[in-house]
N, C-alpha and C. Protein backbone atom coordinates (compact mmCIF):
# COMPACT_ATOMS: atom_id res chain seq x y z
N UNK A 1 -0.04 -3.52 -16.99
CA UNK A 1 -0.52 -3.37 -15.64
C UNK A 1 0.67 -3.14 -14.72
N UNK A 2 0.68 -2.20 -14.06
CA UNK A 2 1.82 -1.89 -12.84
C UNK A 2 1.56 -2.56 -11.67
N UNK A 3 2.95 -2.96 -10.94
CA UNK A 3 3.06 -3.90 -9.51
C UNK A 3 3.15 -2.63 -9.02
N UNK A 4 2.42 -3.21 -7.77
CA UNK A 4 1.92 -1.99 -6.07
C UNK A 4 2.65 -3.02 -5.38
N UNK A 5 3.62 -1.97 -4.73
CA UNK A 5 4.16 -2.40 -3.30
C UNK A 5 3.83 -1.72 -2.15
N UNK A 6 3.06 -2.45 -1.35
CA UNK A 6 2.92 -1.65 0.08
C UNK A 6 3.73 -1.63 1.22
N UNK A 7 4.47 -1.01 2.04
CA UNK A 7 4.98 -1.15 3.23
C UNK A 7 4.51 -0.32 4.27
N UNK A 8 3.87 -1.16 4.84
CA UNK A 8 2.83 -0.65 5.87
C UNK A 8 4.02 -0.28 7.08
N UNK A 9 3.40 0.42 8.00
CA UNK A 9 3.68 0.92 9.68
C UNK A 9 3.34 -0.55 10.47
N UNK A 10 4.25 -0.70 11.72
CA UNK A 10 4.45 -1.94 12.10
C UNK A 10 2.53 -1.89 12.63
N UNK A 11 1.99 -3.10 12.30
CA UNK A 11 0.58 -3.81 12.91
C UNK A 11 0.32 -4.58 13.55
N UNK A 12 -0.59 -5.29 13.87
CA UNK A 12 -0.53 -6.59 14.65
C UNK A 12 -0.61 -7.51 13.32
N UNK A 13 -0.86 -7.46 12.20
CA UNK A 13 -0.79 -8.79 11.63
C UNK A 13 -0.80 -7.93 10.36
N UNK A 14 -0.33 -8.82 9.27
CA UNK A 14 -0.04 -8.64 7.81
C UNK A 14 -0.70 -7.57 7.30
N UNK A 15 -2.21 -7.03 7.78
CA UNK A 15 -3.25 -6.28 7.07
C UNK A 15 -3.61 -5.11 7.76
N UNK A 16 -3.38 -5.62 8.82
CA UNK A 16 -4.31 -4.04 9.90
C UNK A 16 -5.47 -4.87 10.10
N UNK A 17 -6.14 -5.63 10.08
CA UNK A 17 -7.33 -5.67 10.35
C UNK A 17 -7.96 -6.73 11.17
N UNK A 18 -6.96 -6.60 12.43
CA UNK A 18 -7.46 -7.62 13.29
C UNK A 18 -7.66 -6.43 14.83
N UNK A 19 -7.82 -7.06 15.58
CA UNK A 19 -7.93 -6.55 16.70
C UNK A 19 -9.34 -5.69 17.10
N UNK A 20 -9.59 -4.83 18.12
CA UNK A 20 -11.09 -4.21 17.94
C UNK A 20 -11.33 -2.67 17.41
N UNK A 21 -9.93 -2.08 16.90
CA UNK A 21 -10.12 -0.86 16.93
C UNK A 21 -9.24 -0.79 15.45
N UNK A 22 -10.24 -0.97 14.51
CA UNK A 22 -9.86 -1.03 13.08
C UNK A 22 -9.60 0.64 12.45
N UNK A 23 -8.63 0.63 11.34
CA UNK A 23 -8.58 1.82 11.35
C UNK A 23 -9.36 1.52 9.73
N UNK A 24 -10.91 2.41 9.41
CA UNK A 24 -11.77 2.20 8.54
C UNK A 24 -11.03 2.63 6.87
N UNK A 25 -10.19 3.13 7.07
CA UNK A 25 -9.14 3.39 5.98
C UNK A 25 -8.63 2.51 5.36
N UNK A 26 -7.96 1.34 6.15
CA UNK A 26 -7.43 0.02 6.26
C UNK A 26 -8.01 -0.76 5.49
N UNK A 27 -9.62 -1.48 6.27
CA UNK A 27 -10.63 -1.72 5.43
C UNK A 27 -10.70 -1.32 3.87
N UNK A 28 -10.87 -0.05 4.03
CA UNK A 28 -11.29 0.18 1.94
C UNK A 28 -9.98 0.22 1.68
N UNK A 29 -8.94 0.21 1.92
CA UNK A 29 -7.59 -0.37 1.20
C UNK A 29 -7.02 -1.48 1.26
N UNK A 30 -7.60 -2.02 1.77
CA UNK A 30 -7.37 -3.77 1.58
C UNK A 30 -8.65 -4.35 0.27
N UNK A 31 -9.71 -3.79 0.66
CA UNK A 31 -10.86 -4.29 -0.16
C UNK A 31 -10.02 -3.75 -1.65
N UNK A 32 -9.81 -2.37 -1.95
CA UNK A 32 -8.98 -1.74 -2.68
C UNK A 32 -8.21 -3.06 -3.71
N UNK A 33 -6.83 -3.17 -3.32
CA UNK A 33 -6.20 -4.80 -3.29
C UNK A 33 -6.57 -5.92 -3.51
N UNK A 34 -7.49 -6.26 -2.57
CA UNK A 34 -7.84 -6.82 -3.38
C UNK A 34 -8.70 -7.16 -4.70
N UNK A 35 -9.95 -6.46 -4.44
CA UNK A 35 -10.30 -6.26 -6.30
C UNK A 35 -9.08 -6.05 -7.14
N UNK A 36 -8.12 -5.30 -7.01
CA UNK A 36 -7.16 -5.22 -8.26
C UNK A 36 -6.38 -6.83 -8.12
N UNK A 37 -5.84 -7.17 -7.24
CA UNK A 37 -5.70 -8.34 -7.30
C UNK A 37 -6.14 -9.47 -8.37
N UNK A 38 -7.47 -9.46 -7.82
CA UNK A 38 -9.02 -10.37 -8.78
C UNK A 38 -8.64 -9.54 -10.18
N UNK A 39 -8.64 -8.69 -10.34
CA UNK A 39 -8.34 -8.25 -12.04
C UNK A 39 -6.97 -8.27 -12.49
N UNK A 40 -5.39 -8.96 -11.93
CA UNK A 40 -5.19 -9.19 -12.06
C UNK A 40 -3.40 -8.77 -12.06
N UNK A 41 -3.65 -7.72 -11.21
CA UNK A 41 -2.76 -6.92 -10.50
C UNK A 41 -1.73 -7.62 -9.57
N UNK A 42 -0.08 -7.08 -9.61
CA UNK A 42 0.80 -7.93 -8.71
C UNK A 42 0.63 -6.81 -7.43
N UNK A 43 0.48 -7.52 -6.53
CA UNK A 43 0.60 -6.90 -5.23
C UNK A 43 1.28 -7.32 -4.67
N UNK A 44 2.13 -6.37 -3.77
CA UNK A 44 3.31 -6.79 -2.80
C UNK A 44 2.51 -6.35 -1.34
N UNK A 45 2.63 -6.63 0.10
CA UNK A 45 2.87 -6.19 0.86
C UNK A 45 3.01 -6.61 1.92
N UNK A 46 4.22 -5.17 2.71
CA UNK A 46 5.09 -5.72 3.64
C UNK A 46 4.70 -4.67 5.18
N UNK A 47 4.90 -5.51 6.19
CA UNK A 47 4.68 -5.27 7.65
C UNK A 47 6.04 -5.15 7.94
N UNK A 48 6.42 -3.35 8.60
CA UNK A 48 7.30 -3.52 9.06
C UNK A 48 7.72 -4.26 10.29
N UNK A 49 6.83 -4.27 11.15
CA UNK A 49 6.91 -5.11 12.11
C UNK A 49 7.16 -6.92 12.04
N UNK A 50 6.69 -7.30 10.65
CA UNK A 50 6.70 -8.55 10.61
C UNK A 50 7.83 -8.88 9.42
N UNK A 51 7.98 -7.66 8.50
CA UNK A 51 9.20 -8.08 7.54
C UNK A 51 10.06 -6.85 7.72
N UNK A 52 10.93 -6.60 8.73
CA UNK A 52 11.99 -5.58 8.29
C UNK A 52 12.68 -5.31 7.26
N UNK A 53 13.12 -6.73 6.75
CA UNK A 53 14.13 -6.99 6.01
C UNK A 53 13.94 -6.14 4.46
N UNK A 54 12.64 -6.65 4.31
CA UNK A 54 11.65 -5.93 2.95
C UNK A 54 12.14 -4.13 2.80
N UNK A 55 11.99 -3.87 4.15
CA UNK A 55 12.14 -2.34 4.22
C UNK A 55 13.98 -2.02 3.99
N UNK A 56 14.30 -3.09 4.19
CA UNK A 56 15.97 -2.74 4.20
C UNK A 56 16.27 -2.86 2.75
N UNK A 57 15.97 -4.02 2.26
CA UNK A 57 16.38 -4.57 0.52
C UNK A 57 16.07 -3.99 -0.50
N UNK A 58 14.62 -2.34 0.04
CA UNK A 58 14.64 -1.52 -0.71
C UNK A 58 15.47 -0.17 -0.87
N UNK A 59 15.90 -0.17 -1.71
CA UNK A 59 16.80 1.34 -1.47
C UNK A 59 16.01 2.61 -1.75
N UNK A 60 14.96 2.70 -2.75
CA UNK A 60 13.88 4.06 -1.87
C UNK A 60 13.24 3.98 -0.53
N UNK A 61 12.66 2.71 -0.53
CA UNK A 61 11.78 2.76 0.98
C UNK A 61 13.16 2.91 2.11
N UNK A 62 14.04 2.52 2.04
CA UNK A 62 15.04 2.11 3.34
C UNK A 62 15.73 3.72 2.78
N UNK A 63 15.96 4.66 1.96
CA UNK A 63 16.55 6.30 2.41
C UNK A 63 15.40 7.13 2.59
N UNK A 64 13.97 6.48 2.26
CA UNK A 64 12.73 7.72 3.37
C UNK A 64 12.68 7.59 4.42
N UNK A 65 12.75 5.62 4.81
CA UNK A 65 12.96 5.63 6.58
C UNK A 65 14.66 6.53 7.22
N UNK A 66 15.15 6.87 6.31
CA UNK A 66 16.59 7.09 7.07
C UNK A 66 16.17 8.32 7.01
N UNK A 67 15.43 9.21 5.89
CA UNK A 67 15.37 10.35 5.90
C UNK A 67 14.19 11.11 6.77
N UNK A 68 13.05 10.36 6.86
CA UNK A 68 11.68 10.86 7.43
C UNK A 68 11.11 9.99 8.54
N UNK A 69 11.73 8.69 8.73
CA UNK A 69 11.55 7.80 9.85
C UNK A 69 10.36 7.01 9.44
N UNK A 70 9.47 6.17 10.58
CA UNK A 70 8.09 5.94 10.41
C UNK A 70 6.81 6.57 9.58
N UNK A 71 6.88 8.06 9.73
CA UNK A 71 6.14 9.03 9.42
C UNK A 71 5.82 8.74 7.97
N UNK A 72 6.61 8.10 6.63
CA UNK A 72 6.91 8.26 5.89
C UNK A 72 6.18 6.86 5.49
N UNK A 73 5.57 6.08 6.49
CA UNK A 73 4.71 4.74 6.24
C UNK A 73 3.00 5.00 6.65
N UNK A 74 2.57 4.45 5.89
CA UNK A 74 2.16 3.90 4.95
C UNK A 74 3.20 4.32 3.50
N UNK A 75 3.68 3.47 2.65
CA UNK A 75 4.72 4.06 1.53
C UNK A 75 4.16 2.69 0.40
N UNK A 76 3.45 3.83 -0.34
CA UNK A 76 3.03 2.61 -1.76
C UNK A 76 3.67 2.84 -2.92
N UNK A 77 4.14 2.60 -3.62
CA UNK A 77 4.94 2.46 -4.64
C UNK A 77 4.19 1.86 -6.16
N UNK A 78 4.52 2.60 -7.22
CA UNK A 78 3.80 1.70 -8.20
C UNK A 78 4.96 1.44 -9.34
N UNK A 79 5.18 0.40 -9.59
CA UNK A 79 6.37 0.04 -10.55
C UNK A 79 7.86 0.23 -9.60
N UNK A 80 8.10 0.85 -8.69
CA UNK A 80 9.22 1.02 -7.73
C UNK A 80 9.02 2.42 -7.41
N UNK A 81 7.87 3.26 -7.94
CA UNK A 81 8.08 4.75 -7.96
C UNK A 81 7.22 4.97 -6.68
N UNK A 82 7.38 5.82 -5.78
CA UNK A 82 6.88 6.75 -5.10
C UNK A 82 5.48 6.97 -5.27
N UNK A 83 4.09 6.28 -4.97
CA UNK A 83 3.18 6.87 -5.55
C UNK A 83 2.31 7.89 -4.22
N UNK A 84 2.70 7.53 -3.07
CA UNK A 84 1.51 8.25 -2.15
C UNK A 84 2.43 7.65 -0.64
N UNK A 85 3.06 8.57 0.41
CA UNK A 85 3.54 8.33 1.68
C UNK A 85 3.01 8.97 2.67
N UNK A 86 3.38 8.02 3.73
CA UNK A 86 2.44 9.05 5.23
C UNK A 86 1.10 8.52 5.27
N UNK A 87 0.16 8.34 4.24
CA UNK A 87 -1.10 8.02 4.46
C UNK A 87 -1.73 6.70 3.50
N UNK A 88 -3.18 6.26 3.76
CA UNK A 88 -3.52 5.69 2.81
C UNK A 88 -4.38 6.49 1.98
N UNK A 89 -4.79 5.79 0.52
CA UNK A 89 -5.19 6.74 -0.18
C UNK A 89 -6.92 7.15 0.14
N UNK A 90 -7.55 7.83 0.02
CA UNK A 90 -8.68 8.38 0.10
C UNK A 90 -9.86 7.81 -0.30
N UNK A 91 -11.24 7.76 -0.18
CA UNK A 91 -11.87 7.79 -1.03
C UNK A 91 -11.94 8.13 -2.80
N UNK A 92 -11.56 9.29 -2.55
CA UNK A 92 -12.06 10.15 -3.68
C UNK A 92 -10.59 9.95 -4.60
N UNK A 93 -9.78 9.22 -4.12
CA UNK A 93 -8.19 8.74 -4.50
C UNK A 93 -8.09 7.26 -5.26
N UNK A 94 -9.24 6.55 -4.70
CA UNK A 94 -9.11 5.11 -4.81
C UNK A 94 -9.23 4.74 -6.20
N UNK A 95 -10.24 5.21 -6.93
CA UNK A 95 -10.67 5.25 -8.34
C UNK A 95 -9.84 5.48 -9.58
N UNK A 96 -9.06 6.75 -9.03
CA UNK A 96 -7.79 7.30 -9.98
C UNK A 96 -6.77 6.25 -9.71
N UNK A 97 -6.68 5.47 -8.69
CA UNK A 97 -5.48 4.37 -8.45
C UNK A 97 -6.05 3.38 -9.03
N UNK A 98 -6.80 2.96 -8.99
CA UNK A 98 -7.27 1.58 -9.93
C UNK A 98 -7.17 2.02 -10.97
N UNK A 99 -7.37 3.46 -11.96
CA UNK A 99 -7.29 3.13 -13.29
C UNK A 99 -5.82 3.45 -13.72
N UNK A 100 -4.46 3.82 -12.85
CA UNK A 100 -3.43 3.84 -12.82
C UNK A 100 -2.67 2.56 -12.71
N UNK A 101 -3.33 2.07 -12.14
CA UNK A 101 -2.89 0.42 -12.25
C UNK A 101 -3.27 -0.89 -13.10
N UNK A 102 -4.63 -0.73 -13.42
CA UNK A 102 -5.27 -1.25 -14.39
C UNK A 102 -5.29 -0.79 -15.92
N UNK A 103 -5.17 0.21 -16.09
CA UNK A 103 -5.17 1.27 -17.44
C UNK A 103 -6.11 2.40 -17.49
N UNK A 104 -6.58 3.06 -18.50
CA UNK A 104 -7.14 4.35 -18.20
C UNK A 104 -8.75 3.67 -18.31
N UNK A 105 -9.00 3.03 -18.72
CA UNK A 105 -10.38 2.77 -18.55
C UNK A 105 -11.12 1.60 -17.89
N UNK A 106 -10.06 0.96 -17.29
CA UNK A 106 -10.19 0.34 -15.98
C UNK A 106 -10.39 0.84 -14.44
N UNK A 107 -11.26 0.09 -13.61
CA UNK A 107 -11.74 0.66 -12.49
C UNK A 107 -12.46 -0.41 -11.73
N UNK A 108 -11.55 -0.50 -10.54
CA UNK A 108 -11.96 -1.43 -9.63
C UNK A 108 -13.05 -0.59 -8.56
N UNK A 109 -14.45 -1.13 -7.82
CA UNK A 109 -15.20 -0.32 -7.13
C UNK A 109 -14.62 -1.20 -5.76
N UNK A 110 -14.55 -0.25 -4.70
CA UNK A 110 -14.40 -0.35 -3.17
C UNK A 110 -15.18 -0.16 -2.38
């Protein structure tokens, strides 16, 4: 099973999902997480706003911010690799990431 690291764009709190103007993306990628979580998945994730430091101690995530700035967050990583930047993943994305993380015939529903 592969560790997901997230380093989110600065939020108001750890997740995105407080305040009144939720971004619905957020939602199915947290729900996302957590089911893989529950099956048994390491999850990392970091708020730039609330953990800089996270973004510094990495040396891919800390030369995309030097190279592409903010733009370049949302930045998920699977095993340390590069898996998807700039955005969160999709609907039609979510499925192929759970069985990338879980194995090929594993599949978390969102």
């Amino acid at each position: 099973m592969k560790a997901i690291q997230v380093y989110d764009p600065p939020m108001c709190c750890s997740t995105g999902l407080c305040g009144n103007d939720i971004d619905p993306a957020l939602v199915s990628f947290a729900a996302l997480l957590t089911g893989l979580v529950q099956k048994g998945a390491k999850v990392e994730r970091y708020n730039l706003g609330q953990q800089p430091m996270a973004f510094v101690q990495n040396p891919t995530v800390k030369a995309l911010l030097e190279k592409e700035g903010v733009a370049a967050l949302p930045l998920i990583l699977l095993d340390g690799e590069v898996h998807l930047k700039g955005r969160y993943l999709t609907d039609a994305e979510r499925a192929t990431f759970s069985r990338a993380v879980l194995g090929e015939s594993a599949e978390v529903s969102s």
